[in-house]
N, C-alpha and C. Protein backbone atom coordinates (compact mmCIF):
# COMPACT_ATOMS: atom_id res chain seq x y z
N UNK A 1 47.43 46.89 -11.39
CA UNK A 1 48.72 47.13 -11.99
C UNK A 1 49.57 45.88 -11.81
N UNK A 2 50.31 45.36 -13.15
CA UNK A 2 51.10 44.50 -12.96
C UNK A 2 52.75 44.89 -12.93
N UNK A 3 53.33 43.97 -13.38
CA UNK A 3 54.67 44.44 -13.53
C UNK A 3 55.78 43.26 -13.77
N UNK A 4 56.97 43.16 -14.23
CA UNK A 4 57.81 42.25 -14.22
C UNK A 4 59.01 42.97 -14.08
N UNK A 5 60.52 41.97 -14.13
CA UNK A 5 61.54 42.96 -14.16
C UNK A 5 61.83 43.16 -15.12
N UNK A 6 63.08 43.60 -15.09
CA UNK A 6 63.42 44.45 -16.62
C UNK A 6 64.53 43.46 -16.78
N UNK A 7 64.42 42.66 -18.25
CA UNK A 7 65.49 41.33 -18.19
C UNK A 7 65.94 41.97 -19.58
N UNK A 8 65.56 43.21 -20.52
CA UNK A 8 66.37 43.69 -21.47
C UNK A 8 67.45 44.67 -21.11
N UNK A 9 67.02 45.21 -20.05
CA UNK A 9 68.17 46.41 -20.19
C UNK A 9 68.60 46.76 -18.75
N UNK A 10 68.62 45.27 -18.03
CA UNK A 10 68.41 45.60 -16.96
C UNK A 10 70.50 45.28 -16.44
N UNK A 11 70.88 45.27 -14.91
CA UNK A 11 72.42 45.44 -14.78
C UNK A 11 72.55 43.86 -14.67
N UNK A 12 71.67 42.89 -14.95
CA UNK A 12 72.50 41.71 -14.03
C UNK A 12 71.74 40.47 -15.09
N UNK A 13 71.50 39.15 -15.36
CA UNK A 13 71.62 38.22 -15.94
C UNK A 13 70.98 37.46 -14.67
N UNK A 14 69.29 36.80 -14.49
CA UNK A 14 68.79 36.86 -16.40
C UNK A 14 67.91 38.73 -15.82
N UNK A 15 68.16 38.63 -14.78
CA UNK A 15 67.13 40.04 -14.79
C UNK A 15 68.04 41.00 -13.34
N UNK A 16 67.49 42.56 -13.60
CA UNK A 16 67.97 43.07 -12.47
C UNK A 16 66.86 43.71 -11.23
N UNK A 17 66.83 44.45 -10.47
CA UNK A 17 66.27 44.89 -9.58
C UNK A 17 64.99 45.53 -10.27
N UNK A 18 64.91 46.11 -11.28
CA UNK A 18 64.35 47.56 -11.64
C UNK A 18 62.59 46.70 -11.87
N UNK A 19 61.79 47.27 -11.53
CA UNK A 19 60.34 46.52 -11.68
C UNK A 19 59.44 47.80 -13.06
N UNK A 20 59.17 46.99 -13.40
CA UNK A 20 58.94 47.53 -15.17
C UNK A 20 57.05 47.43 -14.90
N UNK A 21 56.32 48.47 -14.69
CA UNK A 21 55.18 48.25 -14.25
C UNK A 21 54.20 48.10 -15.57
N UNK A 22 53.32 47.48 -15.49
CA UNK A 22 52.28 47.01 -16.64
C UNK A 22 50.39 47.16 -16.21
N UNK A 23 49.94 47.18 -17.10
CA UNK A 23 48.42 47.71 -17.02
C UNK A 23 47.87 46.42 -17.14
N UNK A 24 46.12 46.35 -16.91
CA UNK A 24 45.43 45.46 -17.45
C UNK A 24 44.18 46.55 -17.27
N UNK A 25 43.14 46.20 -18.44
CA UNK A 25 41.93 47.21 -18.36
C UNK A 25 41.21 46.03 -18.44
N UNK A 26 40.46 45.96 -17.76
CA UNK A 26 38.84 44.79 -17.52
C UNK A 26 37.67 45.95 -17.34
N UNK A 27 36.72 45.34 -18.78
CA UNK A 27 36.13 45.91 -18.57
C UNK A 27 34.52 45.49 -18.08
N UNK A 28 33.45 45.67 -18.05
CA UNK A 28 31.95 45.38 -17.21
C UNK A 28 31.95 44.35 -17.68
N UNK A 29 31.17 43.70 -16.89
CA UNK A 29 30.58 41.77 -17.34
C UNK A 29 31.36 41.00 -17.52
N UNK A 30 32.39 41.44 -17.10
CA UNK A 30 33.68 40.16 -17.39
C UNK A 30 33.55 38.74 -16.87
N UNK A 31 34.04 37.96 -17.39
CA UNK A 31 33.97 36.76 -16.29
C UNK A 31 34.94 35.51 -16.38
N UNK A 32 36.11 35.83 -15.93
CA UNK A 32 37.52 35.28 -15.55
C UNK A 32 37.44 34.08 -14.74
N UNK A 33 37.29 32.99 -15.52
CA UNK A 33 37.41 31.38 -15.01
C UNK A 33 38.60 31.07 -13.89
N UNK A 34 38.50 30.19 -13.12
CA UNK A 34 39.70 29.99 -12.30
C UNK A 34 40.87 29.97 -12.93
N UNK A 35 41.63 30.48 -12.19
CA UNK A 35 43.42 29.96 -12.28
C UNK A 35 43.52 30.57 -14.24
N UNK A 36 42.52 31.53 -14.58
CA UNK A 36 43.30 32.71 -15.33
C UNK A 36 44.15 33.56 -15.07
N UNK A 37 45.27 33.03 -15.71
CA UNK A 37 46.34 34.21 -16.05
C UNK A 37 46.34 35.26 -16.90
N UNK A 38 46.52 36.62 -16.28
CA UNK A 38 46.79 37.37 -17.21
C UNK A 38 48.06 38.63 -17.16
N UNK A 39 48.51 38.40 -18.60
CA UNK A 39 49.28 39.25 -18.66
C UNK A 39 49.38 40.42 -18.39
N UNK A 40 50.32 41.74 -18.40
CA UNK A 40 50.36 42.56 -18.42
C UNK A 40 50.38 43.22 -20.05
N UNK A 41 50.04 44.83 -19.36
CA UNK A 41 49.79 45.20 -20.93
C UNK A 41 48.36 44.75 -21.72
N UNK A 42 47.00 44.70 -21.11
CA UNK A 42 46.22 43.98 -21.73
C UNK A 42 44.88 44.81 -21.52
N UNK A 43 44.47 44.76 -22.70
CA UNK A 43 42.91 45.36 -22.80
C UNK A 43 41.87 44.13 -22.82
N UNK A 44 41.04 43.91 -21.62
CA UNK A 44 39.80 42.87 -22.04
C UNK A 44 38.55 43.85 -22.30
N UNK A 45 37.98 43.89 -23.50
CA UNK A 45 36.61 44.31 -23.42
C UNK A 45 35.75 44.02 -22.81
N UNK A 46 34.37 44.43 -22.95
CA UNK A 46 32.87 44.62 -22.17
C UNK A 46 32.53 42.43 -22.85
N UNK A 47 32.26 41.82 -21.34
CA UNK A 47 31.33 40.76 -21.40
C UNK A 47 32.02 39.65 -22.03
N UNK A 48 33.51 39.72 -22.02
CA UNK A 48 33.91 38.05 -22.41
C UNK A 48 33.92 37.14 -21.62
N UNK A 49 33.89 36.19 -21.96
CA UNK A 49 33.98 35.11 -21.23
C UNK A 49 35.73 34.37 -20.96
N UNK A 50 36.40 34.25 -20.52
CA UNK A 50 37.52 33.75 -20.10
C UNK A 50 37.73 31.99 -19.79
N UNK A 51 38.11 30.99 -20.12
CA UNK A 51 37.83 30.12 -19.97
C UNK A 51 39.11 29.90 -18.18
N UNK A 52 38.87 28.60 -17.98
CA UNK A 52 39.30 27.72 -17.02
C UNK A 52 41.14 27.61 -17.37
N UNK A 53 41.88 28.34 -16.67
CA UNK A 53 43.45 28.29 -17.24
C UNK A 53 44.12 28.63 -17.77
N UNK A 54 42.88 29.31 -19.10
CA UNK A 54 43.73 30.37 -19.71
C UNK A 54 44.76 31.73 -19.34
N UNK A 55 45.74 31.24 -20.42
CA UNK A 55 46.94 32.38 -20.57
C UNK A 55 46.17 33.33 -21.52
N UNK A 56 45.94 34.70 -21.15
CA UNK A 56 45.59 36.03 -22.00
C UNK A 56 46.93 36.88 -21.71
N UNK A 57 47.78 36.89 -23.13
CA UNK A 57 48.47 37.08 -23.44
C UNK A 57 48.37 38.25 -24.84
N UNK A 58 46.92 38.71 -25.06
CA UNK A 58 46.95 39.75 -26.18
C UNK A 58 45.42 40.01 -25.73
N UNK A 59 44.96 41.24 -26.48
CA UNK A 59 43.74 42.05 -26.20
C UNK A 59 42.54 40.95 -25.98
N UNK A 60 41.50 41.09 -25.83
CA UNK A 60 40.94 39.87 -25.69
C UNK A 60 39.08 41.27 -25.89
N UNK A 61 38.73 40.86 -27.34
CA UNK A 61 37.87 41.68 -27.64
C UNK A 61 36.60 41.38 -27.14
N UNK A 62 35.62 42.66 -27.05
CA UNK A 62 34.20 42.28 -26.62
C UNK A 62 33.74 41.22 -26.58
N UNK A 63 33.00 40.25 -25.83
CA UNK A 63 31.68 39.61 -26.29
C UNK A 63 32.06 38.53 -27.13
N UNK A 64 33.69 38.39 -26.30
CA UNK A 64 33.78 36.67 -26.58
C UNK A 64 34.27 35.69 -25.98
N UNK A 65 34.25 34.38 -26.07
CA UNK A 65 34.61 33.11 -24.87
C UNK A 65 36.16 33.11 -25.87
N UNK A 66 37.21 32.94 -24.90
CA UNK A 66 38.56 32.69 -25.14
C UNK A 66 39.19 31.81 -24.16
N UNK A 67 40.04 30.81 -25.11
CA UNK A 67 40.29 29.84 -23.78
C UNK A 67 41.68 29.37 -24.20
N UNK A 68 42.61 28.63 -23.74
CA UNK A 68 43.80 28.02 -24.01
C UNK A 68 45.20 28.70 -23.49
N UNK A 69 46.13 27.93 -24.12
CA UNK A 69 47.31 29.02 -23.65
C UNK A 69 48.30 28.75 -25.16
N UNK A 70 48.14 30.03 -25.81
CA UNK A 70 48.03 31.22 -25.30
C UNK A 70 46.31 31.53 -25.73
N UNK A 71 45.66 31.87 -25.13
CA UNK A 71 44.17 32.65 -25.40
C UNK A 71 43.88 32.88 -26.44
N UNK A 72 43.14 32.26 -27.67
CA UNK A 72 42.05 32.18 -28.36
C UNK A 72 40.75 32.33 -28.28
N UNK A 73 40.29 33.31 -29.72
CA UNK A 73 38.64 33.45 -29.79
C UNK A 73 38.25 31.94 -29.67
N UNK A 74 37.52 31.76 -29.24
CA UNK A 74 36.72 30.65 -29.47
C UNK A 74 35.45 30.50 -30.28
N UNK A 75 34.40 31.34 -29.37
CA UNK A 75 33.31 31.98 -29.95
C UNK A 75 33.10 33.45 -29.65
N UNK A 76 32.07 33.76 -30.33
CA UNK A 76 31.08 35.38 -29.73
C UNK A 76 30.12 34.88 -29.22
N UNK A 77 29.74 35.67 -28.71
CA UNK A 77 28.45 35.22 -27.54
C UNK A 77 27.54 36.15 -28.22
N UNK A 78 26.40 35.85 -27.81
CA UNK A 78 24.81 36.45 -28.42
C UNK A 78 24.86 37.79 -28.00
N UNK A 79 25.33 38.48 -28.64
CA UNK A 79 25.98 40.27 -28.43
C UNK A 79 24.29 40.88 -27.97
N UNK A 80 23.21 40.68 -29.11
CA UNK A 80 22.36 41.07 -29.21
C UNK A 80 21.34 40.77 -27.43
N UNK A 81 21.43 39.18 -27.32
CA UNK A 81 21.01 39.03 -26.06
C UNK A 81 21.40 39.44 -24.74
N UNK A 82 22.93 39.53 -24.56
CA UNK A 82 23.84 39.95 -24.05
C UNK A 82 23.36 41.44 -23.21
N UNK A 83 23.34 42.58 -24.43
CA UNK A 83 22.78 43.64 -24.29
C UNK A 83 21.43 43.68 -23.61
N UNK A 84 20.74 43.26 -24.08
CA UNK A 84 18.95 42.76 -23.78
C UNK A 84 19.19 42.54 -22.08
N UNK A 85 19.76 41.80 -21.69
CA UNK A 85 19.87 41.67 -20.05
C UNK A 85 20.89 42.62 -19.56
N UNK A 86 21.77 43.34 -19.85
CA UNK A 86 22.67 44.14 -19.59
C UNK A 86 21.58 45.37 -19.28
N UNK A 87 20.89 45.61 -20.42
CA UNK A 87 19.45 46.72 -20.29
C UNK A 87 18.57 46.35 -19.13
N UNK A 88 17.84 45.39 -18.87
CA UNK A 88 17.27 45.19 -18.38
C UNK A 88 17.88 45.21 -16.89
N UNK A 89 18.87 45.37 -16.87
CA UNK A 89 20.08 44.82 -15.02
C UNK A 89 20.18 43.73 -14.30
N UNK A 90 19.69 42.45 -15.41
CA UNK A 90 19.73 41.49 -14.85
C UNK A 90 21.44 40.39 -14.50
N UNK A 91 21.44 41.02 -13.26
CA UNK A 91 23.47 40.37 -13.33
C UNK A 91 23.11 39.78 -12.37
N UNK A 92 24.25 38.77 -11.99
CA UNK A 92 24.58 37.80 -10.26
C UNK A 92 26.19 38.60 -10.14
């Protein structure tokens, strides 16, 4: 669970006390490069890849490498192979 304050409707300038709580869903095979940031409010699907620094700042779909700030597809990854070792249970 994340969270920030509440700087729209909050009593004081630029923000007030009130802590405004936020989600993130990660889901299996993920794999979050160093010194990724991520937002609140965020769905990562099954097996992306996350690059080195990236800001994920919006959904970040299945079974793909995303990198930059703010977080871009980059590529898809071999969905088909992907699966094939996912079946088989081959993880580190």
């Amino acid at each position: 669970m994340l969270g920030c304050h509440d700087y729209d409707g909050g009593e004081a300038i630029p923000y007030d006390t009130t802590y405004v709580k936020k989600y993130v869903e990660i889901g299996d095979s993920d794999w979050l490069g160093n010194a990724a940031t991520i937002s609140g409010n965020i769905k990562i699907g099954e097996g992306p890849i996350i690059t080195i620094g990236s800001v994920v700042v919006k959904d970040v779909p299945p079974y793909t490498i995303v990198g930059g700030n703010s977080a871009k597809v980059i590529k898809y990854r071999d969905i088909e192979y992907f699966k094939k070792l996912k079946e088989e249970k081959n993880f580190h």
